[in-house]
PDB file of N, CA and C in Angstrom:
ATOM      1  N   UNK A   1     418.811  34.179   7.929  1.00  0.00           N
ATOM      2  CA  UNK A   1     418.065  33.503   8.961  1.00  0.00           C
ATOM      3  C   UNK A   1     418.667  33.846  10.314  1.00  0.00           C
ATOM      4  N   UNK A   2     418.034  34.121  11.402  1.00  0.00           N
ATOM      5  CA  UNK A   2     418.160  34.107  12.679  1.00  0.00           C
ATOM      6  C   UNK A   2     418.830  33.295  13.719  1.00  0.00           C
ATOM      7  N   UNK A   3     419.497  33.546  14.468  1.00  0.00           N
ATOM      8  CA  UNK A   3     420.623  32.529  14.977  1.00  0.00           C
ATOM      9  C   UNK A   3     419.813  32.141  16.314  1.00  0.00           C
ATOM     10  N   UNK A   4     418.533  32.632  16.565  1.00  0.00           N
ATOM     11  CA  UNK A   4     418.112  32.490  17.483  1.00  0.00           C
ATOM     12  C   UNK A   4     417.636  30.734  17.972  1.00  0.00           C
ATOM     13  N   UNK A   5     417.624  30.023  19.105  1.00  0.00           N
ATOM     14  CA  UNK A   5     417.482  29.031  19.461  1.00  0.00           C
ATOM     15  C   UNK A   5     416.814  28.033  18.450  1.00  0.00           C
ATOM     16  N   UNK A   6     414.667  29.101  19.045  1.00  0.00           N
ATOM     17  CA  UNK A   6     413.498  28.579  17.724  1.00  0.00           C
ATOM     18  C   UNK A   6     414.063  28.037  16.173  1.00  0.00           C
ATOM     19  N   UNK A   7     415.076  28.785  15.988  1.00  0.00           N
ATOM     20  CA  UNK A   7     415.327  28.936  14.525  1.00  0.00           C
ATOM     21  C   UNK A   7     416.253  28.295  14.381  1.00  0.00           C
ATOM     22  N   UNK A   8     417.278  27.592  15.203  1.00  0.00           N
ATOM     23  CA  UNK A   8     418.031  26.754  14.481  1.00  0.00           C
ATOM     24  C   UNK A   8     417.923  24.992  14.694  1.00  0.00           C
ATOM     25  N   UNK A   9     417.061  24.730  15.607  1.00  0.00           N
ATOM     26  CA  UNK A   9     416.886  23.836  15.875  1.00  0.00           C
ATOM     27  C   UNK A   9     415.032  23.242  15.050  1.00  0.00           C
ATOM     28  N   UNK A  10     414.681  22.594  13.463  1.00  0.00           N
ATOM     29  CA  UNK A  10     413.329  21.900  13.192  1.00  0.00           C
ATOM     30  C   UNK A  10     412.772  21.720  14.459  1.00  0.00           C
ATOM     31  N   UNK A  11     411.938  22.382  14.689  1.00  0.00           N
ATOM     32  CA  UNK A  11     410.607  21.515  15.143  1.00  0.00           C
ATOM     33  C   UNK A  11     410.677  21.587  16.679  1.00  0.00           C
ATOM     34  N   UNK A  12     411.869  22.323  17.314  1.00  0.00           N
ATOM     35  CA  UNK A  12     412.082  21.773  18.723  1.00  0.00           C
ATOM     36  C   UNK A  12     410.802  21.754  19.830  1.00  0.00           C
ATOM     37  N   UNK A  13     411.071  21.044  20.868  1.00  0.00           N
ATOM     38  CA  UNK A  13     409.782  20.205  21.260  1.00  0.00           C
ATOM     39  C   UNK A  13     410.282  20.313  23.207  1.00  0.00           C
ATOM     40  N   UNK A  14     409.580  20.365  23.851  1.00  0.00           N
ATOM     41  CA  UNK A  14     409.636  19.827  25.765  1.00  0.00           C
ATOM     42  C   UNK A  14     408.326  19.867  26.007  1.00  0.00           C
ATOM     43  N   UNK A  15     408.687  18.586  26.512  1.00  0.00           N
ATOM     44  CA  UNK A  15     407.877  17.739  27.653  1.00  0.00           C
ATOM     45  C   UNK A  15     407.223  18.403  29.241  1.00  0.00           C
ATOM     46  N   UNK A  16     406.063  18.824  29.147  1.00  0.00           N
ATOM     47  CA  UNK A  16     405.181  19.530  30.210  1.00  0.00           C
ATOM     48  C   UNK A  16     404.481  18.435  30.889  1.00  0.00           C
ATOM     49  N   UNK A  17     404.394  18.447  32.210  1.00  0.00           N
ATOM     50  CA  UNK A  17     403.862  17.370  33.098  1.00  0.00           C
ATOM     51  C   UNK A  17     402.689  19.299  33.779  1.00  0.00           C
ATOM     52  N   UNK A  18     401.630  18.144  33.721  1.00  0.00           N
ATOM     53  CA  UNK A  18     400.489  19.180  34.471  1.00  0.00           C
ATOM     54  C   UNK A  18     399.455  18.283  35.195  1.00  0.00           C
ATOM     55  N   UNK A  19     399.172  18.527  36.333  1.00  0.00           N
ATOM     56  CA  UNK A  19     398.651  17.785  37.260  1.00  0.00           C
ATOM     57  C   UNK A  19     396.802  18.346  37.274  1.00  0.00           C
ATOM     58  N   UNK A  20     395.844  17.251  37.212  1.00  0.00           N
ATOM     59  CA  UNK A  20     394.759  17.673  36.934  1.00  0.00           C
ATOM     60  C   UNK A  20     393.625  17.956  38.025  1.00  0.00           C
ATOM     61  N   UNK A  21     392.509  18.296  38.023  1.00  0.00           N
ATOM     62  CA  UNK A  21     391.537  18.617  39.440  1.00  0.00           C
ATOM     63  C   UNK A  21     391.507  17.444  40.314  1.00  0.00           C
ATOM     64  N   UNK A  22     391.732  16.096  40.083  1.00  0.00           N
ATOM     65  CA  UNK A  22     391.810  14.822  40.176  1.00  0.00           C
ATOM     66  C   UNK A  22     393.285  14.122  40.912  1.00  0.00           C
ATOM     67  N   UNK A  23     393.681  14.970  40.969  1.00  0.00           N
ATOM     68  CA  UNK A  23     395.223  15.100  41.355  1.00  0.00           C
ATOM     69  C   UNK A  23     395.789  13.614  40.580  1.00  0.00           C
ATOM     70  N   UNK A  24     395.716  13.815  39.309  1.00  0.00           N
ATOM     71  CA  UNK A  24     396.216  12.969  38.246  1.00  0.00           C
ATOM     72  C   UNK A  24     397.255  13.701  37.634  1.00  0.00           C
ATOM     73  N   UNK A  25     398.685  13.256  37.188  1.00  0.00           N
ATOM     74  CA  UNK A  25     399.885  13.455  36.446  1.00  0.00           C
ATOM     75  C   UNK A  25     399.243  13.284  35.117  1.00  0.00           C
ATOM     76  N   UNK A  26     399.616  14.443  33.888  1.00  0.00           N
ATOM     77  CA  UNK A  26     399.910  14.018  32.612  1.00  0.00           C
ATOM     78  C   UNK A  26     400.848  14.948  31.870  1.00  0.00           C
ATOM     79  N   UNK A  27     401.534  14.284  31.079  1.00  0.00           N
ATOM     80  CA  UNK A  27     402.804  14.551  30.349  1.00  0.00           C
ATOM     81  C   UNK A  27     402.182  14.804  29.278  1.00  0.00           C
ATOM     82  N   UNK A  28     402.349  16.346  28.523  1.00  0.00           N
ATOM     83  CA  UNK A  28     401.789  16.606  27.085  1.00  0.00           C
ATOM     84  C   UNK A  28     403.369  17.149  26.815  1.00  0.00           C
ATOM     85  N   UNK A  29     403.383  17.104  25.088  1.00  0.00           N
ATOM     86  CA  UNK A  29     404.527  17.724  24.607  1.00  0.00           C
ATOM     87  C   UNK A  29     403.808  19.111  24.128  1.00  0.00           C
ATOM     88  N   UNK A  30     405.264  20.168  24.112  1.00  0.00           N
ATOM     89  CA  UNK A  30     405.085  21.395  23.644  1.00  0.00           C
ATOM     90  C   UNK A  30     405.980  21.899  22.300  1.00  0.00           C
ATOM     91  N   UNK A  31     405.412  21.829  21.341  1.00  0.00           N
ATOM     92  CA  UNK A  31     406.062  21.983  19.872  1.00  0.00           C
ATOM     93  C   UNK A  31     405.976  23.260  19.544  1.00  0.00           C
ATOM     94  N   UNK A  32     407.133  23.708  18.973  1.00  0.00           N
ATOM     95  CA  UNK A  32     407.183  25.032  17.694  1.00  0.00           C
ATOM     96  C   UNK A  32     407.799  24.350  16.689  1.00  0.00           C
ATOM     97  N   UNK A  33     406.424  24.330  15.818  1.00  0.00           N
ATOM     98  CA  UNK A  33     407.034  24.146  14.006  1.00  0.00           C
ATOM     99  C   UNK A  33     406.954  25.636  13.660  1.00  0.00           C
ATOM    100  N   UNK A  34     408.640  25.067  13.698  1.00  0.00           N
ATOM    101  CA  UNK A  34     408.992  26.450  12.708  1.00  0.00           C
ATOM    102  C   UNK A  34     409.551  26.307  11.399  1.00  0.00           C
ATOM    103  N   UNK A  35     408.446  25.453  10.612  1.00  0.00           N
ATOM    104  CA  UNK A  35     408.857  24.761   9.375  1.00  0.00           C
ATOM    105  C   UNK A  35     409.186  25.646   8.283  1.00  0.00           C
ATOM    106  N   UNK A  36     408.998  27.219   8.619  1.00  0.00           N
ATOM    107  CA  UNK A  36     409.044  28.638   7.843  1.00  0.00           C
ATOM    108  C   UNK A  36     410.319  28.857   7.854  1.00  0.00           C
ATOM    109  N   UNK A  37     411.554  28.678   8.781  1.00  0.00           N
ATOM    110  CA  UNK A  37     412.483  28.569   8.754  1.00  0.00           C
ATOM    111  C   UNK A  37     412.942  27.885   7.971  1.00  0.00           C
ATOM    112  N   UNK A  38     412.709  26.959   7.780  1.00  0.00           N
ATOM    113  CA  UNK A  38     413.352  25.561   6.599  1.00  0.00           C
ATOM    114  C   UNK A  38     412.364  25.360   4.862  1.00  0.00           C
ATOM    115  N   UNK A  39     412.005  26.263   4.815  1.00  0.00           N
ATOM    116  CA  UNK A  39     411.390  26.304   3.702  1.00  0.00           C
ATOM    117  C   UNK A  39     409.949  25.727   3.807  1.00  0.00           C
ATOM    118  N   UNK A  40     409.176  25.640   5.009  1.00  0.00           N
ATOM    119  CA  UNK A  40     408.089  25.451   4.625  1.00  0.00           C
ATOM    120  C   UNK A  40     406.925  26.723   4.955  1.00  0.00           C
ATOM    121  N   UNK A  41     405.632  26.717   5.171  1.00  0.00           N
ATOM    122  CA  UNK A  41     404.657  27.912   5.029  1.00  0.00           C
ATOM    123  C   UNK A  41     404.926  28.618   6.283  1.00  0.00           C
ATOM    124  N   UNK A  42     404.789  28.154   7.585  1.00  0.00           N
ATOM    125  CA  UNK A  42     404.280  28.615   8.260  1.00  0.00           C
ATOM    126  C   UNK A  42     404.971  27.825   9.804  1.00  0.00           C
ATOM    127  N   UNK A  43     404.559  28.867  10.812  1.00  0.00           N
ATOM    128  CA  UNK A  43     405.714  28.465  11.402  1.00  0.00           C
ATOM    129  C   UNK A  43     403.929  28.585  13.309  1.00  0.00           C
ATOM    130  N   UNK A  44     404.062  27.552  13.774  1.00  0.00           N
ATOM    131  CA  UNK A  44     403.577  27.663  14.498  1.00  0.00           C
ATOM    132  C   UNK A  44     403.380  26.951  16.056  1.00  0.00           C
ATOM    133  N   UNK A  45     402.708  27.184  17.204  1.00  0.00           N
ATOM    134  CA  UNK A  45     402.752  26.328  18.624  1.00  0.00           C
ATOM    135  C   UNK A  45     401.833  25.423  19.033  1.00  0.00           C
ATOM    136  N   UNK A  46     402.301  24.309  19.390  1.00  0.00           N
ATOM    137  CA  UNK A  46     401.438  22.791  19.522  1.00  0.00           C
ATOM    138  C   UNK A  46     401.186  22.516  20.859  1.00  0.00           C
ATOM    139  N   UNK A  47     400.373  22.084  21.988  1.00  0.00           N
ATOM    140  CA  UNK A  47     400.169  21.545  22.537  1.00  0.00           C
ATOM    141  C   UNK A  47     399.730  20.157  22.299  1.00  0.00           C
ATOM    142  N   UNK A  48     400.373  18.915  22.747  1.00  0.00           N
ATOM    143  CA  UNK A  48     400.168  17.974  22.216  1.00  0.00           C
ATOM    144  C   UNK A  48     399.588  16.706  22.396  1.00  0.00           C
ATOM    145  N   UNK A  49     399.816  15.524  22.515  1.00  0.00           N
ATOM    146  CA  UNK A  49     399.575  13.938  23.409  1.00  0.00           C
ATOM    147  C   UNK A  49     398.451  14.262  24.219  1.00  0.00           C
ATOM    148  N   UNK A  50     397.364  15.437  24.444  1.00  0.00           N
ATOM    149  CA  UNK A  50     396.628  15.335  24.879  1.00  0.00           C
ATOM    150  C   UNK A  50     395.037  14.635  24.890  1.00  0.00           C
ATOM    151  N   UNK A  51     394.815  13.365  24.004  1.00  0.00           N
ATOM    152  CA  UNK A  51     393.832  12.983  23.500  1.00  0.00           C
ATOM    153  C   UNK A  51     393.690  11.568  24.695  1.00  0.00           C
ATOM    154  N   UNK A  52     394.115  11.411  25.339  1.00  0.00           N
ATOM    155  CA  UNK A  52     394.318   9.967  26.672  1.00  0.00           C
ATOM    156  C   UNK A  52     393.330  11.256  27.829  1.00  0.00           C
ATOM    157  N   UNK A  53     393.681  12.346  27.913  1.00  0.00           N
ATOM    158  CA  UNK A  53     393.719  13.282  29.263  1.00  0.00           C
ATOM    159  C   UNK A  53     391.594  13.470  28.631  1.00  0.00           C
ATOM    160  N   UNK A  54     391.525  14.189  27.028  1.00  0.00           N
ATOM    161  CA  UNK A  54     390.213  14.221  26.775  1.00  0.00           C
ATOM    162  C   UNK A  54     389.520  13.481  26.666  1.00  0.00           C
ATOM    163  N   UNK A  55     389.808  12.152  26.461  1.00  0.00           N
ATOM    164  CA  UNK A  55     389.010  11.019  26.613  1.00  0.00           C
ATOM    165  C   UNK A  55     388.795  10.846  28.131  1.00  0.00           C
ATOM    166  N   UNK A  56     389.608  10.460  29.029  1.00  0.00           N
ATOM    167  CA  UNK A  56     389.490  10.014  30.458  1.00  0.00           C
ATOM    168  C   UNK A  56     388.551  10.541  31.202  1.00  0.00           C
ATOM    169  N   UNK A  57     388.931  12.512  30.732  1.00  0.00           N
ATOM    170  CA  UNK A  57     387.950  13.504  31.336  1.00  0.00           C
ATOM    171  C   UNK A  57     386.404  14.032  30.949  1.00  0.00           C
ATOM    172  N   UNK A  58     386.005  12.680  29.538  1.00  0.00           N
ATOM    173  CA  UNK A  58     385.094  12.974  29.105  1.00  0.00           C
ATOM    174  C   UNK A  58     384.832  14.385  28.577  1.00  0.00           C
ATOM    175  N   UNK A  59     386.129  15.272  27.900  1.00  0.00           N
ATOM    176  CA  UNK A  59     385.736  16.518  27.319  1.00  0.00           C
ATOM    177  C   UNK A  59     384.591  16.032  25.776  1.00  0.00           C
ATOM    178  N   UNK A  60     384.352  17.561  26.119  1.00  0.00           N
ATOM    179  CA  UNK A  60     382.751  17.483  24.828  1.00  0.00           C
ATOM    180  C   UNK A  60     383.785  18.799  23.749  1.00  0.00           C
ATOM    181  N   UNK A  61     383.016  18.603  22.690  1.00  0.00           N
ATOM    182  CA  UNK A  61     382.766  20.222  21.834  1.00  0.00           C
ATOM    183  C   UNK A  61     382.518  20.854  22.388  1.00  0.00           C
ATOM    184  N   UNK A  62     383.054  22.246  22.781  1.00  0.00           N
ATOM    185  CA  UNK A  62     382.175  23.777  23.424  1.00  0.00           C
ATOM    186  C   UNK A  62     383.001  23.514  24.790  1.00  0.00           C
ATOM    187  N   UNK A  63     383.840  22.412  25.710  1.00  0.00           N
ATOM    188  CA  UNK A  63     384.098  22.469  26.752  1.00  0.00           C
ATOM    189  C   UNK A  63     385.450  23.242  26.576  1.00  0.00           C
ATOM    190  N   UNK A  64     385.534  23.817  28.104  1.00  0.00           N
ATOM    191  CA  UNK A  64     386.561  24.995  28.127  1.00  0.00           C
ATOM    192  C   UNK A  64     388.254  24.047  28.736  1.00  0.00           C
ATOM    193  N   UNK A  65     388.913  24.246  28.054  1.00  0.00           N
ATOM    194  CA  UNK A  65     390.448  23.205  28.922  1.00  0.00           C
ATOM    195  C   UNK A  65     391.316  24.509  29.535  1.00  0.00           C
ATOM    196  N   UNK A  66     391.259  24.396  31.118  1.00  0.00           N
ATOM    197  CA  UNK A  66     391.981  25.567  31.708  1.00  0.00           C
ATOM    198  C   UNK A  66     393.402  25.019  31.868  1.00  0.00           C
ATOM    199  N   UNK A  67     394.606  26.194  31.162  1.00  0.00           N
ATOM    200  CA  UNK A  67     395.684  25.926  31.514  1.00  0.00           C
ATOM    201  C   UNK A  67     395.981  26.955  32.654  1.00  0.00           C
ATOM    202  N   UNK A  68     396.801  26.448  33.771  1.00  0.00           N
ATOM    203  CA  UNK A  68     397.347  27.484  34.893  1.00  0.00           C
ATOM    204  C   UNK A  68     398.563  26.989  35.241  1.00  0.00           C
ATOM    205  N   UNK A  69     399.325  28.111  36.146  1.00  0.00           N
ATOM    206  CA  UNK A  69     400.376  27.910  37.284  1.00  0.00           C
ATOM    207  C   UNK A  69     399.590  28.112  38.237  1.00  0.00           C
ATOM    208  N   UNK A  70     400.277  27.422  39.299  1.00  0.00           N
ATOM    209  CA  UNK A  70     399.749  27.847  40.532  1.00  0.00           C
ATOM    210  C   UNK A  70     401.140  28.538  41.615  1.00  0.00           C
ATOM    211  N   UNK A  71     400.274  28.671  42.898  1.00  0.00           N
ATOM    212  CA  UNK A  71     401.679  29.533  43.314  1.00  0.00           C
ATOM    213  C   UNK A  71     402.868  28.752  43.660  1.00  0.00           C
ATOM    214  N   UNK A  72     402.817  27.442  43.726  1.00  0.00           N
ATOM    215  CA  UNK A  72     404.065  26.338  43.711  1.00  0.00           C
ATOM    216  C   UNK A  72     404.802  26.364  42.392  1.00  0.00           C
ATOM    217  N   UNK A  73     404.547  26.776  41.320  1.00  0.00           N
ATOM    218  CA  UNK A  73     405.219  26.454  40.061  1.00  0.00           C
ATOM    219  C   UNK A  73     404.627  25.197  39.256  1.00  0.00           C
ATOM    220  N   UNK A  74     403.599  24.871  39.682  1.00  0.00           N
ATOM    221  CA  UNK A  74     402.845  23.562  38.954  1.00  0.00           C
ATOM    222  C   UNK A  74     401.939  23.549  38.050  1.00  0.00           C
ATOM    223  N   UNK A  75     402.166  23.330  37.020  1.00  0.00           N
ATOM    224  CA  UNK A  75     401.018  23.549  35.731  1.00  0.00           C
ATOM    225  C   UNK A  75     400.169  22.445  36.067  1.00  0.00           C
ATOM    226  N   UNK A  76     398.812  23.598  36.106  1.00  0.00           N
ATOM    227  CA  UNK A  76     397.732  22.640  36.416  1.00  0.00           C
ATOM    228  C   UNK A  76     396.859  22.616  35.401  1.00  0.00           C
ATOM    229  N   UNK A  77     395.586  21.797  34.891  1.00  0.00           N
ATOM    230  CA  UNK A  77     395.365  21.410  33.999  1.00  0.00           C
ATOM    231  C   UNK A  77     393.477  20.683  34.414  1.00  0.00           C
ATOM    232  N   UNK A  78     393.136  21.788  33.926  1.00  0.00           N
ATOM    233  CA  UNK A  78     391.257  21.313  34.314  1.00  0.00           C
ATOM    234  C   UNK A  78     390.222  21.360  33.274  1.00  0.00           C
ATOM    235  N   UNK A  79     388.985  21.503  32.958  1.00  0.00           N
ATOM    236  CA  UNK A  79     388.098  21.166  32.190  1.00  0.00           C
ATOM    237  C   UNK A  79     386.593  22.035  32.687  1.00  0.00           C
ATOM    238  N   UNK A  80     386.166  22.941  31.796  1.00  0.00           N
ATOM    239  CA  UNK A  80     385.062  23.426  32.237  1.00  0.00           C
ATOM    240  C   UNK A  80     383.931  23.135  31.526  1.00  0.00           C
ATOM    241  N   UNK A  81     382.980  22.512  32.112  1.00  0.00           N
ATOM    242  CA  UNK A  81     381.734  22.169  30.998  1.00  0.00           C
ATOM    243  C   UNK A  81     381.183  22.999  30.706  1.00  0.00           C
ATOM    244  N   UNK A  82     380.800  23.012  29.364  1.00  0.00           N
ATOM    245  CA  UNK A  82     379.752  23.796  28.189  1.00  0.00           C
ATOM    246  C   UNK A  82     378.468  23.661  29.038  1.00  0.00           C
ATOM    247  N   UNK A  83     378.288  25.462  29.196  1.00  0.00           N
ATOM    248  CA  UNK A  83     377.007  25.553  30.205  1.00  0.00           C
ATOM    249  C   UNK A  83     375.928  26.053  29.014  1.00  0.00           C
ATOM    250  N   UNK A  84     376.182  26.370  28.121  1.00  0.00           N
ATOM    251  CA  UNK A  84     375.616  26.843  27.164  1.00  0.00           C
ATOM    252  C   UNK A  84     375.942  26.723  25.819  1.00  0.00           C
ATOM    253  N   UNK A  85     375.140  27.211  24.728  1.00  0.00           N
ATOM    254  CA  UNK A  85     375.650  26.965  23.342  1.00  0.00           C
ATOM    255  C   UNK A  85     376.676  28.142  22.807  1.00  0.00           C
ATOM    256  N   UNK A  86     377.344  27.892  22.545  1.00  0.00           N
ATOM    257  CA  UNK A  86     378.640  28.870  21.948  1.00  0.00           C
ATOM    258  C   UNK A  86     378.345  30.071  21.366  1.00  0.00           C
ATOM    259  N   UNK A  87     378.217  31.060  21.847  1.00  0.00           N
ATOM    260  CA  UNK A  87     378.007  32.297  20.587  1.00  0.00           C
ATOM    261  C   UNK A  87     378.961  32.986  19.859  1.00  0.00           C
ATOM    262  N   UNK A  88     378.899  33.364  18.857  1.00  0.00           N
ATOM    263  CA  UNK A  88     380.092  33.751  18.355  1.00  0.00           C
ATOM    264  C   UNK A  88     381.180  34.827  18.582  1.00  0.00           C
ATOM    265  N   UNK A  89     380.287  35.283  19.588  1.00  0.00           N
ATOM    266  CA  UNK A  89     381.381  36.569  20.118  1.00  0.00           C
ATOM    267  C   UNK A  89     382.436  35.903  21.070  1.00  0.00           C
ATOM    268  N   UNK A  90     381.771  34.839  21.898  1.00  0.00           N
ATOM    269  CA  UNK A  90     382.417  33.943  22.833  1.00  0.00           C
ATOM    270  C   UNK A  90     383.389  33.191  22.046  1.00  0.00           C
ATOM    271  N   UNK A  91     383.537  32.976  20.906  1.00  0.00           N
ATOM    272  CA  UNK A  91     384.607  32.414  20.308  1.00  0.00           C
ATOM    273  C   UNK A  91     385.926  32.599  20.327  1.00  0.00           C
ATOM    274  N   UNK A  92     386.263  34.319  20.565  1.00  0.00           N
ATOM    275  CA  UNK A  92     387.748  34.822  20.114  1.00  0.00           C
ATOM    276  C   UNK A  92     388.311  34.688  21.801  1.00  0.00           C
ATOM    277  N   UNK A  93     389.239  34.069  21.400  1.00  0.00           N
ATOM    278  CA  UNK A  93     390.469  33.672  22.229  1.00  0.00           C
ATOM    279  C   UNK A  93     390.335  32.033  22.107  1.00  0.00           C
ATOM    280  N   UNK A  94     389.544  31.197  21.802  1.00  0.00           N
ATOM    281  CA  UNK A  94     389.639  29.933  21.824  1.00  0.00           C
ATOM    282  C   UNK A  94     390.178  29.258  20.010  1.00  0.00           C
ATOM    283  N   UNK A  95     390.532  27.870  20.323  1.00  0.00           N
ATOM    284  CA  UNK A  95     391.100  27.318  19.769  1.00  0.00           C
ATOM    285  C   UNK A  95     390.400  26.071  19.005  1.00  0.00           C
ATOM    286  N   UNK A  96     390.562  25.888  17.543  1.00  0.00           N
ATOM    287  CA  UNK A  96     389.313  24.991  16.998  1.00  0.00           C
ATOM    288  C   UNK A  96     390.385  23.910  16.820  1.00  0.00           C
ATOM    289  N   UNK A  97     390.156  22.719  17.214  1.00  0.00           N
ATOM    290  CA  UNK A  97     391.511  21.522  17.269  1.00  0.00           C
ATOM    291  C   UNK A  97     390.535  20.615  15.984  1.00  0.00           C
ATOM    292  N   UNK A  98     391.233  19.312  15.940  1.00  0.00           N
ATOM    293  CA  UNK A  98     390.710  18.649  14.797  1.00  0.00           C
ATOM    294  C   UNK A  98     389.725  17.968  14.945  1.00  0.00           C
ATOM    295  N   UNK A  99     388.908  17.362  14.379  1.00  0.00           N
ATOM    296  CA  UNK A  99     387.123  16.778  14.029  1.00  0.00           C
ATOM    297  C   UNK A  99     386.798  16.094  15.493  1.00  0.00           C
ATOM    298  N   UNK A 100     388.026  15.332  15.674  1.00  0.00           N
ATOM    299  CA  UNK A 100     387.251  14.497  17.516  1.00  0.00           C
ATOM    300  C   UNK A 100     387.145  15.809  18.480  1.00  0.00           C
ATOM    301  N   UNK A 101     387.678  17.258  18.359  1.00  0.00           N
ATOM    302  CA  UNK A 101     387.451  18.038  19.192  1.00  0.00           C
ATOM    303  C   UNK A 101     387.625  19.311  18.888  1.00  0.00           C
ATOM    304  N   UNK A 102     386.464  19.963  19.580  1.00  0.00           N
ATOM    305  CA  UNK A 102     385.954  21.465  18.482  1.00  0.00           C
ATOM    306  C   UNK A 102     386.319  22.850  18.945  1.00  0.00           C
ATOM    307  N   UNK A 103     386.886  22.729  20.105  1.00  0.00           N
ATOM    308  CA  UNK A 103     387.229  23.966  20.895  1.00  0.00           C
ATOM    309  C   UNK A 103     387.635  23.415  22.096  1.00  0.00           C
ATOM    310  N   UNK A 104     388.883  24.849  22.195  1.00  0.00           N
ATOM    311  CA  UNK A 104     388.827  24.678  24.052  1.00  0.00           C
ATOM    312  C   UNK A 104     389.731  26.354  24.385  1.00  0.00           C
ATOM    313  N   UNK A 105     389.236  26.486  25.574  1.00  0.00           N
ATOM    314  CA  UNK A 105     389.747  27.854  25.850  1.00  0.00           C
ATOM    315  C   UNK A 105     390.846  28.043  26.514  1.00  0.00           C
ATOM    316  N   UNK A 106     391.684  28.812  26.432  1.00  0.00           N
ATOM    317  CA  UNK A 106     392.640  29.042  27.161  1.00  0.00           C
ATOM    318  C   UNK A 106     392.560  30.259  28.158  1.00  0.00           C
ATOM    319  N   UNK A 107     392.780  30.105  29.347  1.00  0.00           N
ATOM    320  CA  UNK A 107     392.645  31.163  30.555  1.00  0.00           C
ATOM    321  C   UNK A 107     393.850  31.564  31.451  1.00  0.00           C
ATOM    322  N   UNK A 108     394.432  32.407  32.158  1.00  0.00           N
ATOM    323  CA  UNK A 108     395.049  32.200  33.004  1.00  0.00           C
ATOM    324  C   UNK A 108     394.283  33.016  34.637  1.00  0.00           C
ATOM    325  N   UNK A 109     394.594  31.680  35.348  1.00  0.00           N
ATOM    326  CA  UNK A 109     394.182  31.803  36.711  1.00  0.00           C
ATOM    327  C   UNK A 109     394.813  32.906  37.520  1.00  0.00           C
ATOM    328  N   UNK A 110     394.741  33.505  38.320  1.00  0.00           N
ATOM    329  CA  UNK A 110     395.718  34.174  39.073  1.00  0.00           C
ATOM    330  C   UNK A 110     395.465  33.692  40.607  1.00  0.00           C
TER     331      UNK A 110
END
């Protein structure tokens, strides 16, 4: 096994504060289960505590969640509404989360 950080520490986890179009604060956690290390399947990255931020912002199925920096160093954190119905080519790069929510895309701003 690897002596590397990921790998010796279950599950390790930090706390991301990202400020929204609304100029609202929210604190999501950022997980790597790297349960593959410790004998389990599969080893993978979480964005997390975000279900207070999709409720508030009224996200739908099909809506897009933009993660960015901006040029201050501030992770910012917005919501693009579903202008249309999803096609399947439009699918690859997005992310299918669990039954209360069906997608969301990831972008970076420049």
């Amino acid at each position: 096994m690897s002596t590397h950080p990921y790998n010796s520490q279950k599950n390790p986890r930090c706390l991301l504060r990202f400020l929204d179009d609304w100029q609202c604060w929210w604190t999501f956690a950022f997980i790597y289960y790297n349960n593959r290390f410790f004998g389990g399947t599969r080893n993978e990255f979480r964005l997390s505590r975000m279900t207070n931020f999709l409720r508030q912002r009224n996200a739908e199925p099909g809506d897009a969640i933009v993660l960015s920096r901006d040029e201050n160093d501030t992770y910012r954190i917005g919501i693009e509404r579903l202008q249309a119905p999803v096609e399947t080519s439009a699918m690859q790069g997005r992310l299918k989360l669990g039954t209360g929510w069906k997608v969301i895309d990831v972008k970076r701003r420049r």
